[in-house]
Structures are given as structure tokens and as C-alpha cells.
PDB file of N, CA and C in Angstrom:
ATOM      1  N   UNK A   1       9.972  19.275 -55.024  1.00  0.00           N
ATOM      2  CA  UNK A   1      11.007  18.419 -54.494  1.00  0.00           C
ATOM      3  C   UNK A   1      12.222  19.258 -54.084  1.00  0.00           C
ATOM      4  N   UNK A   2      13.191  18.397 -53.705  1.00  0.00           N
ATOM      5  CA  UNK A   2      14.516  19.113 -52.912  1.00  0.00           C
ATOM      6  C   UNK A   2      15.483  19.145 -54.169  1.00  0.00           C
ATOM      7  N   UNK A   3      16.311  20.280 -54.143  1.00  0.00           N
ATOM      8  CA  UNK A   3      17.095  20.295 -54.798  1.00  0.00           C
ATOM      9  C   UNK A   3      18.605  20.131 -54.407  1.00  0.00           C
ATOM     10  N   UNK A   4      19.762  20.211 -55.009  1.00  0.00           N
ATOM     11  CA  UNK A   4      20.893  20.239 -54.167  1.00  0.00           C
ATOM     12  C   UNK A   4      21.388  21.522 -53.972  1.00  0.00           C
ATOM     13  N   UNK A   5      20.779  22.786 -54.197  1.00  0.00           N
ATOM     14  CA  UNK A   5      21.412  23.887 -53.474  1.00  0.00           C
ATOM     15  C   UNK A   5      20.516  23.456 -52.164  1.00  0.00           C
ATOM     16  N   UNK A   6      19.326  23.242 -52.336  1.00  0.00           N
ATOM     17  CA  UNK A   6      18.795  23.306 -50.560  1.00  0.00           C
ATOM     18  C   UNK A   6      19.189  22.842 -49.639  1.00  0.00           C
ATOM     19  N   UNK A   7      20.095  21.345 -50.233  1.00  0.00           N
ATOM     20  CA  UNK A   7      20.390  20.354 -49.086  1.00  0.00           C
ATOM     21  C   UNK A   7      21.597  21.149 -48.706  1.00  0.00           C
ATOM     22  N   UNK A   8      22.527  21.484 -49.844  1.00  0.00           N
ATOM     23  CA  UNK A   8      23.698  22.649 -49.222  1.00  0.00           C
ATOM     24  C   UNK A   8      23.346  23.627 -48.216  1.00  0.00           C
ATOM     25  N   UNK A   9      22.468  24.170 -47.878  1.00  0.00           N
ATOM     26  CA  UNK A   9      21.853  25.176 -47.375  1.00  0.00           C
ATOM     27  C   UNK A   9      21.692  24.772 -46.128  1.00  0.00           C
ATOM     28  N   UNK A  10      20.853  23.222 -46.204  1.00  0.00           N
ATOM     29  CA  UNK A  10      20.575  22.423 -44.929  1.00  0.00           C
ATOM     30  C   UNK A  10      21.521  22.124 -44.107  1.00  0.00           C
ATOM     31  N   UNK A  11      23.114  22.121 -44.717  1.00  0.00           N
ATOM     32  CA  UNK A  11      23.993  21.320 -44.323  1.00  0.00           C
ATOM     33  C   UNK A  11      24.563  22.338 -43.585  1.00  0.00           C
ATOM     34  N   UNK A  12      24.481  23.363 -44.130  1.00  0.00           N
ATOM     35  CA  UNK A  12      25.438  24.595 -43.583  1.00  0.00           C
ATOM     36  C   UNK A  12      24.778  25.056 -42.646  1.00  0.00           C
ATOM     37  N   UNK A  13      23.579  24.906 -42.516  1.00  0.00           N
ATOM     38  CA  UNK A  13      22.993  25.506 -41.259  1.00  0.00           C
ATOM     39  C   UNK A  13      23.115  24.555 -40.311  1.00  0.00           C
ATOM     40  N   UNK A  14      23.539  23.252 -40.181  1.00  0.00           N
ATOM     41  CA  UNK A  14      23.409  22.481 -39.501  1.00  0.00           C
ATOM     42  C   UNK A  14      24.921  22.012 -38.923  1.00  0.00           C
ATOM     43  N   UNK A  15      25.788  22.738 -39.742  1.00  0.00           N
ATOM     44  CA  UNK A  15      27.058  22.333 -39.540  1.00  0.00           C
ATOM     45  C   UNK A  15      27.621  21.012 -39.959  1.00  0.00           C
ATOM     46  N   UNK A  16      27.195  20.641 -41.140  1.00  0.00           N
ATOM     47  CA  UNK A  16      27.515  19.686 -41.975  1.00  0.00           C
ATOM     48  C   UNK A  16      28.415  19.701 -42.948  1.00  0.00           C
ATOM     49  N   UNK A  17      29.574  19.666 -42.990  1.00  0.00           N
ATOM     50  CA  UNK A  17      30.703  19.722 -44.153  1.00  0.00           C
ATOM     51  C   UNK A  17      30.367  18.775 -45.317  1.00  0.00           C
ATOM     52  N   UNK A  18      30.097  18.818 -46.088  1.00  0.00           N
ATOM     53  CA  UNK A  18      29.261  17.604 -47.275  1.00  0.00           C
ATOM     54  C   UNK A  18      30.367  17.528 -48.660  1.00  0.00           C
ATOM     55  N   UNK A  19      30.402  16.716 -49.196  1.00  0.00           N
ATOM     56  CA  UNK A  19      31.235  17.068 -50.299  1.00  0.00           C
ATOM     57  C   UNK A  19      29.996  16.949 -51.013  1.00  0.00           C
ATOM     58  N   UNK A  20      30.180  17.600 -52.593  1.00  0.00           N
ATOM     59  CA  UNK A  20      29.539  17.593 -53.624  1.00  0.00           C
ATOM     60  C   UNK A  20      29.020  16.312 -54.096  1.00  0.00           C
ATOM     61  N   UNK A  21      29.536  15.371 -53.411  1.00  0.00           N
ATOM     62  CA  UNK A  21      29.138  13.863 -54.253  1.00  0.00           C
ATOM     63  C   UNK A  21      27.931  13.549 -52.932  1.00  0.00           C
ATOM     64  N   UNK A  22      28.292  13.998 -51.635  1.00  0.00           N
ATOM     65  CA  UNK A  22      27.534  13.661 -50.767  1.00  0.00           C
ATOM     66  C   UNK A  22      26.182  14.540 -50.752  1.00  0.00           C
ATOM     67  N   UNK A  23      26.359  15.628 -51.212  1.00  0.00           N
ATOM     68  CA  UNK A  23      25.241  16.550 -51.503  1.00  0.00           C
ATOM     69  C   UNK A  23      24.041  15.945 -52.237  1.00  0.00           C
ATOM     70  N   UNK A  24      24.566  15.614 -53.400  1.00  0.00           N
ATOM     71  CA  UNK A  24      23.996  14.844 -54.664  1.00  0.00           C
ATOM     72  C   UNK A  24      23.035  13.119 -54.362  1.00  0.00           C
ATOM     73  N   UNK A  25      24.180  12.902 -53.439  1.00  0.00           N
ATOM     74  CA  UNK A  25      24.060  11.681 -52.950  1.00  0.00           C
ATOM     75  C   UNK A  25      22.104  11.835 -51.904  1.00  0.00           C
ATOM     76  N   UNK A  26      22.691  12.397 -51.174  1.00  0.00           N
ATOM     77  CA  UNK A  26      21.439  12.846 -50.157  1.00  0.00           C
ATOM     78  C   UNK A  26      19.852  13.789 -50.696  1.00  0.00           C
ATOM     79  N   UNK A  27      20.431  14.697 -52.077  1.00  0.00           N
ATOM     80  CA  UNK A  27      19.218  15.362 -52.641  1.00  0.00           C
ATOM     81  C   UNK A  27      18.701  13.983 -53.080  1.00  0.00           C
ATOM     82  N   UNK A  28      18.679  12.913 -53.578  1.00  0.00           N
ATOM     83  CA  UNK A  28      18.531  11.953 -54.393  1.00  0.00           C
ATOM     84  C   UNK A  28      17.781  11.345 -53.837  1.00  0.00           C
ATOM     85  N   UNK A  29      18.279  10.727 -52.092  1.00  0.00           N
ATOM     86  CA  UNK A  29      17.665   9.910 -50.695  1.00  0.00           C
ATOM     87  C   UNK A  29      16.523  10.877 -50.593  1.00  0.00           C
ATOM     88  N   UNK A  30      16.788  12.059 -49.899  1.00  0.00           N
ATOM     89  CA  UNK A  30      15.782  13.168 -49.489  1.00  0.00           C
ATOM     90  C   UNK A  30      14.519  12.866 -50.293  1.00  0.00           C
ATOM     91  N   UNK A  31      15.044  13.336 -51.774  1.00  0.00           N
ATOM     92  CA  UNK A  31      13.222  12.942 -52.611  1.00  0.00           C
ATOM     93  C   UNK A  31      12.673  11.673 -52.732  1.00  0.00           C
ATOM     94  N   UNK A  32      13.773  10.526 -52.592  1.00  0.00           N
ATOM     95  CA  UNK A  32      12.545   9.532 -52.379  1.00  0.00           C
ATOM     96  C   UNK A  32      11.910   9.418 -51.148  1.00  0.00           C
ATOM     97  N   UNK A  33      12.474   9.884 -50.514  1.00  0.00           N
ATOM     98  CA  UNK A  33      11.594   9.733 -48.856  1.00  0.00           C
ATOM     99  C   UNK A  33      10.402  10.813 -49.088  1.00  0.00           C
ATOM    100  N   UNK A  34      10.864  11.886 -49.562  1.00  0.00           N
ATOM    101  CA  UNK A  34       9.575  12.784 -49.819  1.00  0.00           C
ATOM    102  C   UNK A  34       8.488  12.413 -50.816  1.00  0.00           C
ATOM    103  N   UNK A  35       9.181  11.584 -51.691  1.00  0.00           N
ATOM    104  CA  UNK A  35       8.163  11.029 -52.822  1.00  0.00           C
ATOM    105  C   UNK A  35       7.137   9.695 -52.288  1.00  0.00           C
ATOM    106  N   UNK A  36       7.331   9.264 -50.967  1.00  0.00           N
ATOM    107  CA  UNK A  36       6.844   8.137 -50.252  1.00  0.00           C
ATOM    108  C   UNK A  36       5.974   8.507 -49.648  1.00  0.00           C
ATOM    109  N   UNK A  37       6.649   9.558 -48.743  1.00  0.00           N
ATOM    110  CA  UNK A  37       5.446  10.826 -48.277  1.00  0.00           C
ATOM    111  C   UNK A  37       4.316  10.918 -48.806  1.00  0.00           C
ATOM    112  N   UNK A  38       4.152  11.450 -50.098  1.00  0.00           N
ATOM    113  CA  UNK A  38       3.598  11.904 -50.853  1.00  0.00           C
ATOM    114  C   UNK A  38       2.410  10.605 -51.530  1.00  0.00           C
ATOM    115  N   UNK A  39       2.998   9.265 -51.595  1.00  0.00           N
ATOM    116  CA  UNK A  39       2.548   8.006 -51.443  1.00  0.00           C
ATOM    117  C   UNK A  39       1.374   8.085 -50.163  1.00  0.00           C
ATOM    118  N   UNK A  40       1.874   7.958 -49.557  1.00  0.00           N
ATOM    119  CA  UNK A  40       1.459   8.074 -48.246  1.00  0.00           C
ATOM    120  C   UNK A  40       0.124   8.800 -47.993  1.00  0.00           C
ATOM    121  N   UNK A  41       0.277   9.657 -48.705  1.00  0.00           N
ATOM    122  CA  UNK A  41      -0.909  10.983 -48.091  1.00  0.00           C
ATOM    123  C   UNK A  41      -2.031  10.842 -48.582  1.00  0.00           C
ATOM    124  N   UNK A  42      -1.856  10.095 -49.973  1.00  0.00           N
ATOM    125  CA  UNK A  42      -2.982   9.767 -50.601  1.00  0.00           C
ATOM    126  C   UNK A  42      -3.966   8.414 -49.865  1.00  0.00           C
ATOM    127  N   UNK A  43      -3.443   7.461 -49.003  1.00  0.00           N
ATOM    128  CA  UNK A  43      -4.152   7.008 -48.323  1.00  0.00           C
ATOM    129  C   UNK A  43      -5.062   7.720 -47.648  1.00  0.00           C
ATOM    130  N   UNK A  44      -6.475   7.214 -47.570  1.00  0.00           N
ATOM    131  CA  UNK A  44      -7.267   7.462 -46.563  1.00  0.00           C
ATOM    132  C   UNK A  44      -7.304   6.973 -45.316  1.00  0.00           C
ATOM    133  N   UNK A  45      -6.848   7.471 -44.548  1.00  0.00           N
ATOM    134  CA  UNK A  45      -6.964   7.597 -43.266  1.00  0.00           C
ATOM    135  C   UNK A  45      -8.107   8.299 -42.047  1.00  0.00           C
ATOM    136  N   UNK A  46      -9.125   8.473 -42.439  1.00  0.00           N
ATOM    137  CA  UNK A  46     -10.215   8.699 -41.593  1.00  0.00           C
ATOM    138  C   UNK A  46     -10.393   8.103 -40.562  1.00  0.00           C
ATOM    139  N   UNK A  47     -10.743   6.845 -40.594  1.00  0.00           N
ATOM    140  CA  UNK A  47     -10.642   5.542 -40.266  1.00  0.00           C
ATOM    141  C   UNK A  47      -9.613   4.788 -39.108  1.00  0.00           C
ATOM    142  N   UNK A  48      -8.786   5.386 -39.034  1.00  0.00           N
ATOM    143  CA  UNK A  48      -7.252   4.760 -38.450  1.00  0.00           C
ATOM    144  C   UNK A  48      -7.619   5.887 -37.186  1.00  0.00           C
ATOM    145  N   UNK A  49      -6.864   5.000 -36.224  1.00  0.00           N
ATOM    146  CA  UNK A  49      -6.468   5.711 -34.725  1.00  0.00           C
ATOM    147  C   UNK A  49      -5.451   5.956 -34.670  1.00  0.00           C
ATOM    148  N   UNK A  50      -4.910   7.568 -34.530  1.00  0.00           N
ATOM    149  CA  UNK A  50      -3.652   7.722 -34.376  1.00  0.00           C
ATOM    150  C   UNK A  50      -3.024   7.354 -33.441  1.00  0.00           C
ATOM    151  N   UNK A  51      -1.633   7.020 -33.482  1.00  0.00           N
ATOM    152  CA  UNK A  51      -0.995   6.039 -32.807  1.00  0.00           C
ATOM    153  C   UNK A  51       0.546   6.609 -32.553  1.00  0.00           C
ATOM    154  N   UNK A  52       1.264   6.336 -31.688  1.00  0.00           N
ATOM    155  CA  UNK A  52       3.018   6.411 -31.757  1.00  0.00           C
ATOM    156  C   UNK A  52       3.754   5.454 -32.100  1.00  0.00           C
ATOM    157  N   UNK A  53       2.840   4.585 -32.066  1.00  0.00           N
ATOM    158  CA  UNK A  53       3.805   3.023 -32.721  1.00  0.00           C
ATOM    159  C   UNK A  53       3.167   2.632 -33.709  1.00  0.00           C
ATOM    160  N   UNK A  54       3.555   1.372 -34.262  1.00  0.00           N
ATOM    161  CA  UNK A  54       2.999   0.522 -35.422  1.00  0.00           C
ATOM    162  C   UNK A  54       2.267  -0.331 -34.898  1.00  0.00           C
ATOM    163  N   UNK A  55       3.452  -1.421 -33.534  1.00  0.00           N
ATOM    164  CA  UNK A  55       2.891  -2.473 -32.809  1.00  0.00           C
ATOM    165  C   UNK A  55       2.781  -1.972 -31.714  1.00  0.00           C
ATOM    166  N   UNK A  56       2.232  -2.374 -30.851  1.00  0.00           N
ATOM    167  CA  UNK A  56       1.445  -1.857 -29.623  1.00  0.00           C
ATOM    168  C   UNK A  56       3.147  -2.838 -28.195  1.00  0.00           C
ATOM    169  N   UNK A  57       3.774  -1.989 -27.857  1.00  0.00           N
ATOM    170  CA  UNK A  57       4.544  -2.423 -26.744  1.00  0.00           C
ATOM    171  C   UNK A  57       3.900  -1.792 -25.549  1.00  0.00           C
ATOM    172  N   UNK A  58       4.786  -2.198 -24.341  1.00  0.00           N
ATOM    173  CA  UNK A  58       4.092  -2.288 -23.118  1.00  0.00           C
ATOM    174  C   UNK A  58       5.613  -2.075 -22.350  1.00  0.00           C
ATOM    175  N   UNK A  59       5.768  -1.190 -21.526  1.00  0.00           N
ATOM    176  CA  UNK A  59       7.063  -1.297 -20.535  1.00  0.00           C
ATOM    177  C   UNK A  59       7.096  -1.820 -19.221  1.00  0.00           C
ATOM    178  N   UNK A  60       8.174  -2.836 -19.487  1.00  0.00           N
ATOM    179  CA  UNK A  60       8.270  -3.775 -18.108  1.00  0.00           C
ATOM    180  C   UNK A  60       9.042  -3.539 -17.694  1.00  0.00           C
ATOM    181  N   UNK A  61       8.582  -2.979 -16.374  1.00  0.00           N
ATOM    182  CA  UNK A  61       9.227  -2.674 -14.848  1.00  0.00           C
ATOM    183  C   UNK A  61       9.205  -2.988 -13.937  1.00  0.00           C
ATOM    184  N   UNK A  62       9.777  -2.690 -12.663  1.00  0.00           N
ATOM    185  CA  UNK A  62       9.786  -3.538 -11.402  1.00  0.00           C
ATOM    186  C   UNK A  62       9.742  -2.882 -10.959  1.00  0.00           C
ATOM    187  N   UNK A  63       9.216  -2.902  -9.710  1.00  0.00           N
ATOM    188  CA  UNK A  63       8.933  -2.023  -8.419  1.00  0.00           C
ATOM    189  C   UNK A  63      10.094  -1.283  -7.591  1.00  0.00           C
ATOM    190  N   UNK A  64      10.448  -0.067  -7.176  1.00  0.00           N
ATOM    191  CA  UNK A  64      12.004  -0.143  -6.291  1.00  0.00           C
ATOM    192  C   UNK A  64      11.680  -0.473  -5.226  1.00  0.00           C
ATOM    193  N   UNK A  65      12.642  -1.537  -4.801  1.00  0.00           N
ATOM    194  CA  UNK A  65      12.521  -1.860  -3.773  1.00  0.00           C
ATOM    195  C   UNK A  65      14.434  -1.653  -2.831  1.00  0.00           C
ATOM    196  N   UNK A  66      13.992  -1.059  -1.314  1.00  0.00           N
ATOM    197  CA  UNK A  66      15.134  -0.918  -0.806  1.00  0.00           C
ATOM    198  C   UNK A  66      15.938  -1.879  -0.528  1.00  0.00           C
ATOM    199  N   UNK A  67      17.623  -1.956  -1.196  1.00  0.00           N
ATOM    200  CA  UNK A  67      18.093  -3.497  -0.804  1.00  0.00           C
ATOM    201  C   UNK A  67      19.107  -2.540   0.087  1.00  0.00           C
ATOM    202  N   UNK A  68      20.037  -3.338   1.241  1.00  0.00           N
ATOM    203  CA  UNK A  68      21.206  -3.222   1.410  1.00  0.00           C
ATOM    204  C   UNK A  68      22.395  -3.484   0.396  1.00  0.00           C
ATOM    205  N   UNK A  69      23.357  -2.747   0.341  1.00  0.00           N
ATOM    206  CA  UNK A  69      25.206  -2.692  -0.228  1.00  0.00           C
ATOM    207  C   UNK A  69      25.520  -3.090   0.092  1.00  0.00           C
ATOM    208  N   UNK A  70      26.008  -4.542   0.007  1.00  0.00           N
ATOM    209  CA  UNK A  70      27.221  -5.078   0.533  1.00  0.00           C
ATOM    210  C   UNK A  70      28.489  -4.531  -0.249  1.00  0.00           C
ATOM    211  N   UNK A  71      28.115  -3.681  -1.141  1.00  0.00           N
ATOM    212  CA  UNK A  71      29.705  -3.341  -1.853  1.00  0.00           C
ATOM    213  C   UNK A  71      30.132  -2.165  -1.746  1.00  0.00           C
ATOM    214  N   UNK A  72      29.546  -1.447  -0.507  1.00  0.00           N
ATOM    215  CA  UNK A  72      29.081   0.460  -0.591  1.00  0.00           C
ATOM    216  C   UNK A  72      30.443   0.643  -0.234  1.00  0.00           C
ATOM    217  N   UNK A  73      31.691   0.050   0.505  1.00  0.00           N
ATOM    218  CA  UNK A  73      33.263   0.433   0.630  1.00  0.00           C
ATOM    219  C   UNK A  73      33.915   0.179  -0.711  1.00  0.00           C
ATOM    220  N   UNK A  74      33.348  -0.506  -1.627  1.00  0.00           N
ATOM    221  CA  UNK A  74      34.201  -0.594  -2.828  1.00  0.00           C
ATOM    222  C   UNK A  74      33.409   0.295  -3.862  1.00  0.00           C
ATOM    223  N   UNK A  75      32.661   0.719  -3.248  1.00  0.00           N
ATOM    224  CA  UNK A  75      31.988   1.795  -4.711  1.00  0.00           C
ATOM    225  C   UNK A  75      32.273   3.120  -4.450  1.00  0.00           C
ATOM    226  N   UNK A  76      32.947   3.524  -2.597  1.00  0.00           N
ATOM    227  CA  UNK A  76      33.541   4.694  -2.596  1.00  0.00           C
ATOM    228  C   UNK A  76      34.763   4.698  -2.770  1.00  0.00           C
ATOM    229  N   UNK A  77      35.405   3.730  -3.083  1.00  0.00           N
ATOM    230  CA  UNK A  77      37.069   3.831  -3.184  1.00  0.00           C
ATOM    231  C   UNK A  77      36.987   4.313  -4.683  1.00  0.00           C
ATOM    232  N   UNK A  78      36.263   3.745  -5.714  1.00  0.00           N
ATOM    233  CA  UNK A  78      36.425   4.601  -6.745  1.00  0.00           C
ATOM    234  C   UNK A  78      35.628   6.059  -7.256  1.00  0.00           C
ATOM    235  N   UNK A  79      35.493   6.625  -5.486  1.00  0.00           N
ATOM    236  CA  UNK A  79      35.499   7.915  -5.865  1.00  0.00           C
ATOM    237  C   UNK A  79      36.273   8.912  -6.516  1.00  0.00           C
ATOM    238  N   UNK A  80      35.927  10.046  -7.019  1.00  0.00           N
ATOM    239  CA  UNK A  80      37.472  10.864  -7.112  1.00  0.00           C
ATOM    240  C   UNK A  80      37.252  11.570  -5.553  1.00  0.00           C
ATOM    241  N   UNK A  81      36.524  11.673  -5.010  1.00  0.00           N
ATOM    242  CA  UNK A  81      36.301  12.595  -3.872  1.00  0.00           C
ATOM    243  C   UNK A  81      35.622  11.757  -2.910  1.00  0.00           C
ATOM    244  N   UNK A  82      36.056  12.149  -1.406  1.00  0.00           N
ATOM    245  CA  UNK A  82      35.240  11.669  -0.375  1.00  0.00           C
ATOM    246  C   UNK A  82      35.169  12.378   0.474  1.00  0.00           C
ATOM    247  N   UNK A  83      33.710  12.552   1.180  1.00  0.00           N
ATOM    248  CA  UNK A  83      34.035  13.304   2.438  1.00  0.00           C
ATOM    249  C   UNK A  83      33.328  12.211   3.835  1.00  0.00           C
ATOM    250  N   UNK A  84      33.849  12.045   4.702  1.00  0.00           N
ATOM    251  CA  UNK A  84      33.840  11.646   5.762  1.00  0.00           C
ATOM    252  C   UNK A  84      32.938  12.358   6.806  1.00  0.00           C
ATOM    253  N   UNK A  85      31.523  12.032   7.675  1.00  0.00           N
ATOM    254  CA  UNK A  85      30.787  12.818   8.372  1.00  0.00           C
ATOM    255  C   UNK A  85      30.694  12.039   9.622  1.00  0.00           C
ATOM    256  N   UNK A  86      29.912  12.143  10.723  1.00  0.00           N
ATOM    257  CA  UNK A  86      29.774  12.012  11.476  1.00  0.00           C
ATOM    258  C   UNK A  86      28.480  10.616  11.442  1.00  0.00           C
ATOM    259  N   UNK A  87      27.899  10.978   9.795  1.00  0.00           N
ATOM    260  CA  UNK A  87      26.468   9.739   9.569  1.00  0.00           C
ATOM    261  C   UNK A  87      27.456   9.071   8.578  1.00  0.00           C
ATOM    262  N   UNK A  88      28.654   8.751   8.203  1.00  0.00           N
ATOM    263  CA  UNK A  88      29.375   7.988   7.614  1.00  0.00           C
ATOM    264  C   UNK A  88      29.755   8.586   5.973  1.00  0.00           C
ATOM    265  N   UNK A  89      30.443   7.943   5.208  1.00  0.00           N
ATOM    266  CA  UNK A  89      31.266   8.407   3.650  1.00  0.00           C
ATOM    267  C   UNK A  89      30.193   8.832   2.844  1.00  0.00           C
ATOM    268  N   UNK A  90      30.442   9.517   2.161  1.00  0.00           N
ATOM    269  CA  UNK A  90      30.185   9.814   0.845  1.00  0.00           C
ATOM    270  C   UNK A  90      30.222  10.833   0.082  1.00  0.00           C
ATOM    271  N   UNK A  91      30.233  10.932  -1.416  1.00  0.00           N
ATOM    272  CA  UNK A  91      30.521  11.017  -2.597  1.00  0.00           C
ATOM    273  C   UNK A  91      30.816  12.602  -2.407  1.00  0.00           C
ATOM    274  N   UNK A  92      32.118  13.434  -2.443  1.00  0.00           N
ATOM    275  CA  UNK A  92      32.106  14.892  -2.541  1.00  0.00           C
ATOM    276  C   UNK A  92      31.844  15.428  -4.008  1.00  0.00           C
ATOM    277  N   UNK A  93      31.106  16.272  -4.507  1.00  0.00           N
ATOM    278  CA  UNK A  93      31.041  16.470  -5.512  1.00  0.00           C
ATOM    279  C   UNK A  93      30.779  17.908  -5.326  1.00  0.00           C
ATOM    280  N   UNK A  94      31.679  18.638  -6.554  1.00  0.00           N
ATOM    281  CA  UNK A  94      31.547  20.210  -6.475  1.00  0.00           C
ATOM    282  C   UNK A  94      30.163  20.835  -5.950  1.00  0.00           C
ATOM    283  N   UNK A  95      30.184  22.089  -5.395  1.00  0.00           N
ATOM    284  CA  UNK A  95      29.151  23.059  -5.567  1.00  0.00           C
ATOM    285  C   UNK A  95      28.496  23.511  -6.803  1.00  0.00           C
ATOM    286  N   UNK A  96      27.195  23.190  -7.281  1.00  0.00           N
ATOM    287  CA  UNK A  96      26.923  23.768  -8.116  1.00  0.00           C
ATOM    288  C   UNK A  96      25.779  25.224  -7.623  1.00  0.00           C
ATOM    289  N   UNK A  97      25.226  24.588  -6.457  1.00  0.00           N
ATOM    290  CA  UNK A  97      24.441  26.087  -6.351  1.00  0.00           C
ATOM    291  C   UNK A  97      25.203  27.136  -5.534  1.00  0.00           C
ATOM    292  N   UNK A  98      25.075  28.655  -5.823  1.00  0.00           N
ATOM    293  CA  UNK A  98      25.430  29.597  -4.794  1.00  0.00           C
ATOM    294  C   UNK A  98      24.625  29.772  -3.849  1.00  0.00           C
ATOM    295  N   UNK A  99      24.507  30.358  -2.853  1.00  0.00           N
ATOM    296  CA  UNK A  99      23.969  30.939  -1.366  1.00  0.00           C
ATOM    297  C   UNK A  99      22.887  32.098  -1.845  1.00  0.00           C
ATOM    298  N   UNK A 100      23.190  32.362  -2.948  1.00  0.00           N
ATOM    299  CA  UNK A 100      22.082  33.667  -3.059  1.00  0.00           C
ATOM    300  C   UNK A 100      20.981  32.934  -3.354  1.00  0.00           C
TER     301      UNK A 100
END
């Protein structure tokens, strides 16, 4: 099991300022989650299909479809930048690539 120098150890590598009560606090959480684990393992699982979920979801999406802006003059006014072309406005935004 975890002790509380380790979780100190954990914390500091992680950049976690912990007080001593929180240290204590978390070695305590830590082993029961590891002790569940450990619950856990002793199931047989041969049998079972590994999985990423518990319940089986499904993602609902919609197709893109091209609409017209009726609001495309009020979504460049709150640009910080605009540049003006010859094919009409839009959005100036720094250079990020160089020429080389």
C-alpha cells in the first residue's frame, strides 16, 4: 500500500503544495481505491468483453451543412482586427508561420 512519504513525493513531483493533514488525508483515499483494485482483480474476467464504457452510448450528430450569415457584419465588428480585400472582410490574425 501507499504510504504518506510517497504521496509527499507524488505531490512534489507534481507540483502540489499539500499540508500534512492533506497528505494524511489522501494516503488514506489512495489505499482504499487501491484496496478496491485489489477487490477487483480477483474477479474473473475471462469471460467479459473489454470495453471503454460500462453502458454502451452512441454520438449524435448532424451532418454540416452550408448555411448563409445573416450576422457576418456583426461578428466582424467584434473583431480585434480586420482586414479589408478586394473578396470582402475578414478576421486579421497574427503571423504564425515564417517564409522559410
Amino acid at each position: 500500500m501507499i504510504d504518506r512519504e510517497q504521496v509527499h513525493k507524488v505531490a512534489h513531483l507534481a507540483r502540489l503544495a499539500l499540508t500534512p493533514q492533506e497528505e494524511e488525508q489522501f494516503t488514506g483515499q489512495l489505499n482504499d481505491i487501491l484496496g478496491y483494485f485489489e477487490q477487483l482483480s480477483e474477479l474473473n474476467t475471462d469471460t467479459v468483453v473489454p470495453t471503454t464504457r460500462a453502458i454502451d452510448v452512441s454520438n449524435v450528430t448532424r451532418p454540416d451543412q452550408l448555411q448563409v450569415c445573416d450576422a457576418r457584419e456583426l461578428i466582424l465588428e467584434s473583431a480585434p482586427d480586420r482586414e479589408a480585400t478586394g473578396q470582402g472582410d475578414f478576421f486579421k490574425v497574427p503571423k504564425i508561420l515564417n517564409a522559410d
